[in-house]
PDB file of N, CA and C in Angstrom:
ATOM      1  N   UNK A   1    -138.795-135.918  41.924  1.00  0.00           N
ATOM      2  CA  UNK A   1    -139.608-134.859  41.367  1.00  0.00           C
ATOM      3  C   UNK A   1    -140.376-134.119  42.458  1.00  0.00           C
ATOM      4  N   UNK A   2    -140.709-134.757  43.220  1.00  0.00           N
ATOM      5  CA  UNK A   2    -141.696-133.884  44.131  1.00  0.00           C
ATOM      6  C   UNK A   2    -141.145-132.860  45.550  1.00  0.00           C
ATOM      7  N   UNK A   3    -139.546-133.787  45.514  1.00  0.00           N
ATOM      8  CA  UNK A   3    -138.644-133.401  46.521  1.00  0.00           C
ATOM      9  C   UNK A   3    -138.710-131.832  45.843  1.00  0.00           C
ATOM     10  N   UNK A   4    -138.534-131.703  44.394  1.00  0.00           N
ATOM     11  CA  UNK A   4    -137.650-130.249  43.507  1.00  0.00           C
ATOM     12  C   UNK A   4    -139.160-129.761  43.674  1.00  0.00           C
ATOM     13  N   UNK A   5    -140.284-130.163  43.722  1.00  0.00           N
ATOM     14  CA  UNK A   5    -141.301-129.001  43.884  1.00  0.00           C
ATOM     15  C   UNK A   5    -141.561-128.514  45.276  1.00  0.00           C
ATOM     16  N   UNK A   6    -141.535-129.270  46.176  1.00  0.00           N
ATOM     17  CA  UNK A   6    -141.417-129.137  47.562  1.00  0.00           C
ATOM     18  C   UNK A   6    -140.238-127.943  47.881  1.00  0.00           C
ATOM     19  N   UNK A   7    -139.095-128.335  47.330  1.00  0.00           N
ATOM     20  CA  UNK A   7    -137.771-127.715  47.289  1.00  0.00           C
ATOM     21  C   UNK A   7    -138.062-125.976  47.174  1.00  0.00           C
ATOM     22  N   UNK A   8    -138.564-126.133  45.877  1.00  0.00           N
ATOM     23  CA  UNK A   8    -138.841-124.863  45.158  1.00  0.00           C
ATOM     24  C   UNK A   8    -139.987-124.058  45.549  1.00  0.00           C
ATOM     25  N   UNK A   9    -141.352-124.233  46.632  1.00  0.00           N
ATOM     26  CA  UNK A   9    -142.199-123.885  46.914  1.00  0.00           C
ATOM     27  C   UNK A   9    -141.511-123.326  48.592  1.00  0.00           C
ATOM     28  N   UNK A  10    -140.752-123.977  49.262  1.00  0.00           N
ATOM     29  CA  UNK A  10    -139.901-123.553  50.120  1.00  0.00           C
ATOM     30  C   UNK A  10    -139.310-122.199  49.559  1.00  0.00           C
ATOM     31  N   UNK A  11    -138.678-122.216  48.757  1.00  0.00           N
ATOM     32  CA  UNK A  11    -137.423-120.986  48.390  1.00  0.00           C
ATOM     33  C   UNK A  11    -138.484-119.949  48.254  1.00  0.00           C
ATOM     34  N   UNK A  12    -139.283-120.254  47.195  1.00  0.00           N
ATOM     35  CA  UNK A  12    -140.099-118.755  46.970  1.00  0.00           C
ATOM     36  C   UNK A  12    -141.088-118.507  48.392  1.00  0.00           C
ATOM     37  N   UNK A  13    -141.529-119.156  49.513  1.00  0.00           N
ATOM     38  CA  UNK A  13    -142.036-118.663  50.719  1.00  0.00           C
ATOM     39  C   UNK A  13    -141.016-117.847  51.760  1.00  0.00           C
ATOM     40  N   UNK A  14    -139.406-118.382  51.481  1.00  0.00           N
ATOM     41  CA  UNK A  14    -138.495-117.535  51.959  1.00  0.00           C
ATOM     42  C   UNK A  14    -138.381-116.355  51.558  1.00  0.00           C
ATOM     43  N   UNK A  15    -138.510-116.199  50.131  1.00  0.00           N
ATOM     44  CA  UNK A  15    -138.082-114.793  49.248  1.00  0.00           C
ATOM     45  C   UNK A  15    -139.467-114.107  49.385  1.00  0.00           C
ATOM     46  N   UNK A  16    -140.428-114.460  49.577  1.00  0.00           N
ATOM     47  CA  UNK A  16    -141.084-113.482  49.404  1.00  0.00           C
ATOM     48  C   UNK A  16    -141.349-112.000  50.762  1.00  0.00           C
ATOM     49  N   UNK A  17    -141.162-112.669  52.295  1.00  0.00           N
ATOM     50  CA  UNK A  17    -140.993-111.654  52.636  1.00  0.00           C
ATOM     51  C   UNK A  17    -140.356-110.862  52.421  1.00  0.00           C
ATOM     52  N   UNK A  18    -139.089-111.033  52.244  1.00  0.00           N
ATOM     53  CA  UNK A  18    -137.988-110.088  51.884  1.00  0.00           C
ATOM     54  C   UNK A  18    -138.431-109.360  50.590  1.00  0.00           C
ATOM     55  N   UNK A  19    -138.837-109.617  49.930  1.00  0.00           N
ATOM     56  CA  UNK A  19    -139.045-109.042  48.187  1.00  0.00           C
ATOM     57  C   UNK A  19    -140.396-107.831  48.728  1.00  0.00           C
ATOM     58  N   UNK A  20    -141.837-108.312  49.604  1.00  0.00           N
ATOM     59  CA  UNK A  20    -142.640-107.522  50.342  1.00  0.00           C
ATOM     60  C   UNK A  20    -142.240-106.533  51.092  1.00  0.00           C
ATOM     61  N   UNK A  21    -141.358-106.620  51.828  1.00  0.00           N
ATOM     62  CA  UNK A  21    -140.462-105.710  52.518  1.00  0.00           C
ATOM     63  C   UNK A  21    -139.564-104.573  51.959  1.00  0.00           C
ATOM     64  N   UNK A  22    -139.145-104.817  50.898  1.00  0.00           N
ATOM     65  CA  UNK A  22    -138.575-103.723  49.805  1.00  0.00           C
ATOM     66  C   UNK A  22    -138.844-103.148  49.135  1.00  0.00           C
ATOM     67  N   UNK A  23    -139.698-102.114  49.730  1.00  0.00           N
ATOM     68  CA  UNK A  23    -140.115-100.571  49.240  1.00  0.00           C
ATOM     69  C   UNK A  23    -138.988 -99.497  49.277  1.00  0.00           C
ATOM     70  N   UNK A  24    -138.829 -99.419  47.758  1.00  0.00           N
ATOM     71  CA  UNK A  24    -137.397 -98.331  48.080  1.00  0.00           C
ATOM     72  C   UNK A  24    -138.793 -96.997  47.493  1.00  0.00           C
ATOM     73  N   UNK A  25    -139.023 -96.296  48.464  1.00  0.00           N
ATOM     74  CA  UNK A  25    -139.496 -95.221  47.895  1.00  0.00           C
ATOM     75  C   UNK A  25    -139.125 -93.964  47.783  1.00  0.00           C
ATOM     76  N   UNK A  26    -138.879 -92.990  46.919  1.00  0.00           N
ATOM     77  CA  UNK A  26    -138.254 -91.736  47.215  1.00  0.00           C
ATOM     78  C   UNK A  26    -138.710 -90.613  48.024  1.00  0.00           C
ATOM     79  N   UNK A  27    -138.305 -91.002  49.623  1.00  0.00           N
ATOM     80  CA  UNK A  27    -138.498 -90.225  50.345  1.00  0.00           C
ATOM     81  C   UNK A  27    -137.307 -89.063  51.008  1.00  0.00           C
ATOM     82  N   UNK A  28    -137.540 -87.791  51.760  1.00  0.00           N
ATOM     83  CA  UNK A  28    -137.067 -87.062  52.537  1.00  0.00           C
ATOM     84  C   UNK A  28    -136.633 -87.638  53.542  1.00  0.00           C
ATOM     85  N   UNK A  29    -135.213 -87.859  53.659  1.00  0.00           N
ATOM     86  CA  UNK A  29    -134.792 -88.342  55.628  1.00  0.00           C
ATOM     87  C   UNK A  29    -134.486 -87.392  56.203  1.00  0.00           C
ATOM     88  N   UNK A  30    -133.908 -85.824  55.441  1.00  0.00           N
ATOM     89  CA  UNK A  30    -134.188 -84.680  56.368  1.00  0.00           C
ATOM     90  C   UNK A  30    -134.303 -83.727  55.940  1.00  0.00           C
ATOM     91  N   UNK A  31    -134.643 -82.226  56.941  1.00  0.00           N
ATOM     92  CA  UNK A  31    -135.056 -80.950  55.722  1.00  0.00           C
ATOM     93  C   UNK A  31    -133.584 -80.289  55.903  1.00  0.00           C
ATOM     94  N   UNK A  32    -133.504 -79.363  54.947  1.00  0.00           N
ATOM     95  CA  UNK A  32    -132.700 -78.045  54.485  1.00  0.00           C
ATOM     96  C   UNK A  32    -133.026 -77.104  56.046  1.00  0.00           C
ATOM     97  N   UNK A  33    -132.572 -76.210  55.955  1.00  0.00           N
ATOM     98  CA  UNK A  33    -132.326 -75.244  57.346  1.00  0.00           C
ATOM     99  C   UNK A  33    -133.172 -74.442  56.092  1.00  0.00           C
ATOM    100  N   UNK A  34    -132.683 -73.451  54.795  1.00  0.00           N
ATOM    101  CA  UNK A  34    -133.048 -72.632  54.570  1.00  0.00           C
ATOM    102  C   UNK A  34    -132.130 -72.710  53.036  1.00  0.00           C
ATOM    103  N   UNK A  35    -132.692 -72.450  52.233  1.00  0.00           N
ATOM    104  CA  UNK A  35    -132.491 -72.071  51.097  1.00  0.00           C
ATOM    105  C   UNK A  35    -132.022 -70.226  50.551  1.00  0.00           C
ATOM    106  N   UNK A  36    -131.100 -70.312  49.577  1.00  0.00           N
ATOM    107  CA  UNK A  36    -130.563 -68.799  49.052  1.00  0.00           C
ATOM    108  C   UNK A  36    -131.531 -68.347  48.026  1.00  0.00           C
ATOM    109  N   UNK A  37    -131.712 -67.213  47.991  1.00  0.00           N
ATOM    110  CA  UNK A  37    -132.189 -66.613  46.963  1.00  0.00           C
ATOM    111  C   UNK A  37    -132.513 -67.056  45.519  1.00  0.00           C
ATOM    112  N   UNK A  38    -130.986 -67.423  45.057  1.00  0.00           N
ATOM    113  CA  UNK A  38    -130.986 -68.036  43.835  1.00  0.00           C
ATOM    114  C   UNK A  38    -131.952 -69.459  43.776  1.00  0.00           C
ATOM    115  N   UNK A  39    -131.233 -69.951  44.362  1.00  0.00           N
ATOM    116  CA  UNK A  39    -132.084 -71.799  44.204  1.00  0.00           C
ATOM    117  C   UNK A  39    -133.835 -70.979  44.522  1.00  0.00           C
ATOM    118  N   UNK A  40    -133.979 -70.058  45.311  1.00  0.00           N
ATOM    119  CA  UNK A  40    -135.450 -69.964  44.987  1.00  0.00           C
ATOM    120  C   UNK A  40    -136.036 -69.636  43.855  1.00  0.00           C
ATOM    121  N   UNK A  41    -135.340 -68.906  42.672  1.00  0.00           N
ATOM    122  CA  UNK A  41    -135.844 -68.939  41.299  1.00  0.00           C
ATOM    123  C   UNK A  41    -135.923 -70.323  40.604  1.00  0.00           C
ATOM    124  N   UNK A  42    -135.111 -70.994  41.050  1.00  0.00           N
ATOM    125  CA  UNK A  42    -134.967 -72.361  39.865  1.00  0.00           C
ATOM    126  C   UNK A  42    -136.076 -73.460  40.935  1.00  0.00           C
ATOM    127  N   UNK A  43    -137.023 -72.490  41.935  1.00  0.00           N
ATOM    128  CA  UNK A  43    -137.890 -73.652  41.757  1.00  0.00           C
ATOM    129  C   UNK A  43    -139.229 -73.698  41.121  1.00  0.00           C
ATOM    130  N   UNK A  44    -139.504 -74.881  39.952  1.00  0.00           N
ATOM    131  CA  UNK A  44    -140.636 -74.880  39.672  1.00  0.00           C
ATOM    132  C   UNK A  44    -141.913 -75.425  40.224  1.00  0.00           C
ATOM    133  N   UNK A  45    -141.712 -75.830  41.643  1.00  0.00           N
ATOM    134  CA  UNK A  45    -142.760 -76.764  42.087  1.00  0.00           C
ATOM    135  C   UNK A  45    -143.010 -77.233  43.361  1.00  0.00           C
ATOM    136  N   UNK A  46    -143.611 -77.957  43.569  1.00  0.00           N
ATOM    137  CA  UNK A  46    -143.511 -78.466  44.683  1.00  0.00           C
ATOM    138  C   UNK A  46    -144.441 -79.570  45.171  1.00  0.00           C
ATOM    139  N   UNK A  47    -144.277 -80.806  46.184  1.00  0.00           N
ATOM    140  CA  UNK A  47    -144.975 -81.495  46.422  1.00  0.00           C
ATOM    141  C   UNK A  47    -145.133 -82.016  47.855  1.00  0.00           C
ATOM    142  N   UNK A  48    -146.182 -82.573  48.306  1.00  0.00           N
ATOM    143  CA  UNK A  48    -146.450 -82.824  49.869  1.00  0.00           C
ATOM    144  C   UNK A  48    -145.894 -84.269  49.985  1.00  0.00           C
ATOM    145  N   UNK A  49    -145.020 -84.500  50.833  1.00  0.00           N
ATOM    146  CA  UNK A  49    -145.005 -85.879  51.385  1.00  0.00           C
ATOM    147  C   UNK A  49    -145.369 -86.186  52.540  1.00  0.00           C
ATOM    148  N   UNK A  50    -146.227 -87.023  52.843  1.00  0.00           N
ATOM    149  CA  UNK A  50    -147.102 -87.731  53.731  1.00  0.00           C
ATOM    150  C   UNK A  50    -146.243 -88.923  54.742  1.00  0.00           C
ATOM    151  N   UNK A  51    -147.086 -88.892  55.760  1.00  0.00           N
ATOM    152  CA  UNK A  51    -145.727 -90.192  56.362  1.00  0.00           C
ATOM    153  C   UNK A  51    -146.717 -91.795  56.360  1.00  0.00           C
ATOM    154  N   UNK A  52    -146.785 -91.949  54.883  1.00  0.00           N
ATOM    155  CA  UNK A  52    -147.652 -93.190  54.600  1.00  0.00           C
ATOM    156  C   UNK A  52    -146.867 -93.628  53.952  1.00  0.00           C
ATOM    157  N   UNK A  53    -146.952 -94.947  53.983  1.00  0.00           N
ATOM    158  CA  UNK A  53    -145.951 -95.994  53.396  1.00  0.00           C
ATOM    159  C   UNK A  53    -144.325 -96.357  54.076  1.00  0.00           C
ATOM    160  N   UNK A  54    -143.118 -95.796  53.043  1.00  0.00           N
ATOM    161  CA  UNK A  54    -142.633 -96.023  53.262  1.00  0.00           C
ATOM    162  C   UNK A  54    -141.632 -94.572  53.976  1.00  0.00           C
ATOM    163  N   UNK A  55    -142.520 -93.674  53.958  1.00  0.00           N
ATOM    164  CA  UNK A  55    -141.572 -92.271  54.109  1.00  0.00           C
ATOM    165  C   UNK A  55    -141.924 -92.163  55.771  1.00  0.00           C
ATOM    166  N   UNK A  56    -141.474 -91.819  56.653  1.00  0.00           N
ATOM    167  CA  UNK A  56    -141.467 -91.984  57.999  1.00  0.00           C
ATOM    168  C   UNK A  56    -141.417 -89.995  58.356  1.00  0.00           C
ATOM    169  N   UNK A  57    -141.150 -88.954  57.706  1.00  0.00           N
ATOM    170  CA  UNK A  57    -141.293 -87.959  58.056  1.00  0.00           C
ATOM    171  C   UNK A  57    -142.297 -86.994  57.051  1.00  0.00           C
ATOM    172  N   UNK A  58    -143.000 -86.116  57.473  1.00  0.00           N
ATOM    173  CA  UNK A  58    -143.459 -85.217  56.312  1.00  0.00           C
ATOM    174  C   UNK A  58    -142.800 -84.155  55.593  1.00  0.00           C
ATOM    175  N   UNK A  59    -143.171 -83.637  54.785  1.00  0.00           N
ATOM    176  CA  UNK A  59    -141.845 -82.645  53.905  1.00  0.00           C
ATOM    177  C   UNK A  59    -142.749 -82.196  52.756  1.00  0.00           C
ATOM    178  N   UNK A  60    -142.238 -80.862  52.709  1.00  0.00           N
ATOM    179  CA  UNK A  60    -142.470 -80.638  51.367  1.00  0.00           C
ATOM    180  C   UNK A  60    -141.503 -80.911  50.530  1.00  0.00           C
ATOM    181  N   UNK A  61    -141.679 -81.089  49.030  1.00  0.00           N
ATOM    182  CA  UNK A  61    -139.975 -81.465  48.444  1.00  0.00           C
ATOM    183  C   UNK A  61    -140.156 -80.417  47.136  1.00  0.00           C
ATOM    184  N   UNK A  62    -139.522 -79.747  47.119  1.00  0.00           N
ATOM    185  CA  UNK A  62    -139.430 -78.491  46.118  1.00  0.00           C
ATOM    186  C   UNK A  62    -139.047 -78.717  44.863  1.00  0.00           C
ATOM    187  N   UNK A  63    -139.337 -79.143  44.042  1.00  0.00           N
ATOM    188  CA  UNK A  63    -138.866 -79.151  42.326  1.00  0.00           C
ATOM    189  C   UNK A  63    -137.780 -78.238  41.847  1.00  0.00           C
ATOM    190  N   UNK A  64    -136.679 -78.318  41.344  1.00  0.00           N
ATOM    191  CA  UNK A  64    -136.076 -77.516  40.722  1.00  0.00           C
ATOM    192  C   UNK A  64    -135.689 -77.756  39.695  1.00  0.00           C
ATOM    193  N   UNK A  65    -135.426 -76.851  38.951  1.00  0.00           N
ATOM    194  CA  UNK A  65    -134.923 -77.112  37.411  1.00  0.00           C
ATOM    195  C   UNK A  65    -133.745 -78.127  37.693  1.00  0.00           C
ATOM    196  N   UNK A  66    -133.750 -79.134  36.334  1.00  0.00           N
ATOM    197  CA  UNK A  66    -132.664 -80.286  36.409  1.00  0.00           C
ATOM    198  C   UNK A  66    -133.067 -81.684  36.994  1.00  0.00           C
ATOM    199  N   UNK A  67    -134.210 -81.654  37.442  1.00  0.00           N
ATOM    200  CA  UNK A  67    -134.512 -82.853  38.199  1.00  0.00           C
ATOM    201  C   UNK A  67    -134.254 -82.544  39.480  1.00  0.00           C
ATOM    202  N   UNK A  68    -133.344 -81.677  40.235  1.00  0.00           N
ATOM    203  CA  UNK A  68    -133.351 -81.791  41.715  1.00  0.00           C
ATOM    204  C   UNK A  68    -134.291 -81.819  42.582  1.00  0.00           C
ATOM    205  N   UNK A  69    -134.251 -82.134  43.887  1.00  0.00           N
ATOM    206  CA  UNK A  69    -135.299 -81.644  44.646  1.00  0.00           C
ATOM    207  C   UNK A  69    -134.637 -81.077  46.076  1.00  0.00           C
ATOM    208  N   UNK A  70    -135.312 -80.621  46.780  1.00  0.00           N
ATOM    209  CA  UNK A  70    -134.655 -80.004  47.888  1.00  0.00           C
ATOM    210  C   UNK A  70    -136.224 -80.333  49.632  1.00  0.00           C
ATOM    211  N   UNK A  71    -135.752 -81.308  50.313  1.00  0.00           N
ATOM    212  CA  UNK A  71    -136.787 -81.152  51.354  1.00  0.00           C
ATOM    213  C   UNK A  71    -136.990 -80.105  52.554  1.00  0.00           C
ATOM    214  N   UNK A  72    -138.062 -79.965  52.716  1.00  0.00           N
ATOM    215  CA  UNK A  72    -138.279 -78.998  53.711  1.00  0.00           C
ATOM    216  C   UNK A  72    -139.243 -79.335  54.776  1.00  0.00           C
ATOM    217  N   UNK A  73    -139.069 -78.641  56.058  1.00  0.00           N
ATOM    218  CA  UNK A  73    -140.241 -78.920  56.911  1.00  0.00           C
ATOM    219  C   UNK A  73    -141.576 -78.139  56.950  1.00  0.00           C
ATOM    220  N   UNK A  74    -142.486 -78.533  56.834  1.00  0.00           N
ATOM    221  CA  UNK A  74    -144.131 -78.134  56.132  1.00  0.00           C
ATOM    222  C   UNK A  74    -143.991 -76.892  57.459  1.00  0.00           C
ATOM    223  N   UNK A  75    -143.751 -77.586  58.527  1.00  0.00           N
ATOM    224  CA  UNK A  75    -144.142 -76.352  60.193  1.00  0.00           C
ATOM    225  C   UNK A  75    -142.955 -75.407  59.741  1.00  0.00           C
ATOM    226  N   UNK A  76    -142.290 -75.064  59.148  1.00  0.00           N
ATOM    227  CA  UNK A  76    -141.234 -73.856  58.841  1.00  0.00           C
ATOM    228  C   UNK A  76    -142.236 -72.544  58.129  1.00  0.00           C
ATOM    229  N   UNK A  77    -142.133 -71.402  58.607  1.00  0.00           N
ATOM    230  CA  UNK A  77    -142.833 -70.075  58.354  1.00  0.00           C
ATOM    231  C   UNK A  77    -142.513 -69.384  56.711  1.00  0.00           C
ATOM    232  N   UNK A  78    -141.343 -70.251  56.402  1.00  0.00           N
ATOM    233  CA  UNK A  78    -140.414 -69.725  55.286  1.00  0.00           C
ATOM    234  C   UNK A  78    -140.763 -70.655  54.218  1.00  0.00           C
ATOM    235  N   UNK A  79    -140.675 -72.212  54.700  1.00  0.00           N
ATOM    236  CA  UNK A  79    -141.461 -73.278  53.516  1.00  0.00           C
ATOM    237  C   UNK A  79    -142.916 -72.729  53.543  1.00  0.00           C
ATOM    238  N   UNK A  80    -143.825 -72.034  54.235  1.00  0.00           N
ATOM    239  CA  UNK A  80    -145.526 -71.855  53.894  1.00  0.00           C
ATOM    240  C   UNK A  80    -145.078 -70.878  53.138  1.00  0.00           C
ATOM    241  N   UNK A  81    -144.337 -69.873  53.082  1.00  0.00           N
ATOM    242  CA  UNK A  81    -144.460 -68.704  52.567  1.00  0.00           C
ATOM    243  C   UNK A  81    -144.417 -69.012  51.112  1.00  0.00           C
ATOM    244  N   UNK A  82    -143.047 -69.561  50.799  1.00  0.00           N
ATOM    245  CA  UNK A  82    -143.109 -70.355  49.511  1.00  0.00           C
ATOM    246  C   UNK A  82    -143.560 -71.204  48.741  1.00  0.00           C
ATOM    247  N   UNK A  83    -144.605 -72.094  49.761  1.00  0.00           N
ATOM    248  CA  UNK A  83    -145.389 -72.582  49.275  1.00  0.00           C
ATOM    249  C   UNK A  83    -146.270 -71.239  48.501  1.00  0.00           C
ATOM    250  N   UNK A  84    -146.629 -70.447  49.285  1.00  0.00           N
ATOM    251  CA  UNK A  84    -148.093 -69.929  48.680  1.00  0.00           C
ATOM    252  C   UNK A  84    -147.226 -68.882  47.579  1.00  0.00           C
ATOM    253  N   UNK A  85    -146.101 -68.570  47.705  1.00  0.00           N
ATOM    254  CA  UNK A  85    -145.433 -67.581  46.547  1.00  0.00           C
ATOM    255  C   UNK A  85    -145.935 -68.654  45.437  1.00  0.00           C
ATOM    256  N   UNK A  86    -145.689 -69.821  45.239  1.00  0.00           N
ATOM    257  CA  UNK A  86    -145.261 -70.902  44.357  1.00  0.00           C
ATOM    258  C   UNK A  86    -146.393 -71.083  43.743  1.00  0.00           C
ATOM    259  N   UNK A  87    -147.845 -71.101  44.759  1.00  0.00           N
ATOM    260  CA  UNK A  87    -149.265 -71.480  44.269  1.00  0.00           C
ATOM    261  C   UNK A  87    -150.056 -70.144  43.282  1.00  0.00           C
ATOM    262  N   UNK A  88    -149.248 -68.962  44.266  1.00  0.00           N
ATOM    263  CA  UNK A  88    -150.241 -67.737  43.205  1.00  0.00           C
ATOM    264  C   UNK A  88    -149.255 -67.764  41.861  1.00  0.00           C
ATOM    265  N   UNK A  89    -148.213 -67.700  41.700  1.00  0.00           N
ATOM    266  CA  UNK A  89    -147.352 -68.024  40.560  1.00  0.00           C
ATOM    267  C   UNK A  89    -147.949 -68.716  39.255  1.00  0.00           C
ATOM    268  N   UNK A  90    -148.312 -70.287  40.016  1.00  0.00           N
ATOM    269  CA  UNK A  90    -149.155 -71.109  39.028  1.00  0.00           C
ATOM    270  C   UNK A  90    -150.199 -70.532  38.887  1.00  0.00           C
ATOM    271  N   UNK A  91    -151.354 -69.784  39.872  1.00  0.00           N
ATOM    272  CA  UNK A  91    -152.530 -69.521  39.695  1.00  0.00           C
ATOM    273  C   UNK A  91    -152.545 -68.097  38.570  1.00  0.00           C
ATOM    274  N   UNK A  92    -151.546 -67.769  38.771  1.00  0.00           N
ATOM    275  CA  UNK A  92    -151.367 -66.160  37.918  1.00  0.00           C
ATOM    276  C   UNK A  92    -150.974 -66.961  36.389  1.00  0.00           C
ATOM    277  N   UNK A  93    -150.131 -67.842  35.844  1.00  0.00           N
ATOM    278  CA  UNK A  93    -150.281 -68.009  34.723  1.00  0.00           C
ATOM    279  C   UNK A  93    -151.460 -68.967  34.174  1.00  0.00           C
ATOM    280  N   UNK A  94    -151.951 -69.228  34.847  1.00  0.00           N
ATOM    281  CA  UNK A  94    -153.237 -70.542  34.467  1.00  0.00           C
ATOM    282  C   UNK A  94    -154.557 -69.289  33.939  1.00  0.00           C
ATOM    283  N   UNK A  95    -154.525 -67.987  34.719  1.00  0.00           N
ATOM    284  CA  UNK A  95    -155.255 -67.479  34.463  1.00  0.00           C
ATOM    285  C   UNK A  95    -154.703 -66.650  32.940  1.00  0.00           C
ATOM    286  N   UNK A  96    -153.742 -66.556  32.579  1.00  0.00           N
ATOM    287  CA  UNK A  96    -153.371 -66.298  31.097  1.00  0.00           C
ATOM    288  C   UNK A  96    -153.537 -66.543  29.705  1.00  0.00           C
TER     289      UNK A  96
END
């Protein structure tokens, strides 16, 4: 009996690094060059990713209709622009 608790207090000190270690988080591993016209209508959104945790680069990641997303690099002149198209957009219907 004490061998199987001994036994079993072993296994779960093995598994647990590994189980600590497995952060699958949904991050960006790289950006887009540049997006078409079209895909810029179908986006509704957008969000900042940070390089905390488990994401190792920053990005914006663009919402699009359907669930997609599309990453971008925050230092790109073309992702700020769209960022702020994207923010007066929301700010113009909130005020409605």
């Amino acid at each position: 009996m004490k061998f199987q608790i001994l036994f079993f207090f072993l296994l779960l000190a093995c598994m647990y690094p590994s189980l600590a270690q497995g952060s699958y988080e949904n991050c960006c591993l790289k950006y887009v060059v540049g997006i078409k016209k079209q895909i810029k209508r179908n986006i509704v959104g957008y969000i900042k990713q940070e390089t905390d945790g488990g994401c190792n680069i920053p990005a914006i990641v663009f919402r699009l209709k359907k669930s997609k997303t599309l990453c971008a690099d925050p230092k790109q002149d073309w992702v700020k622009k769209l960022m702020q198209i994207i923010d007066n957009e929301l700010t113009a219907l909130r005020k409605e």
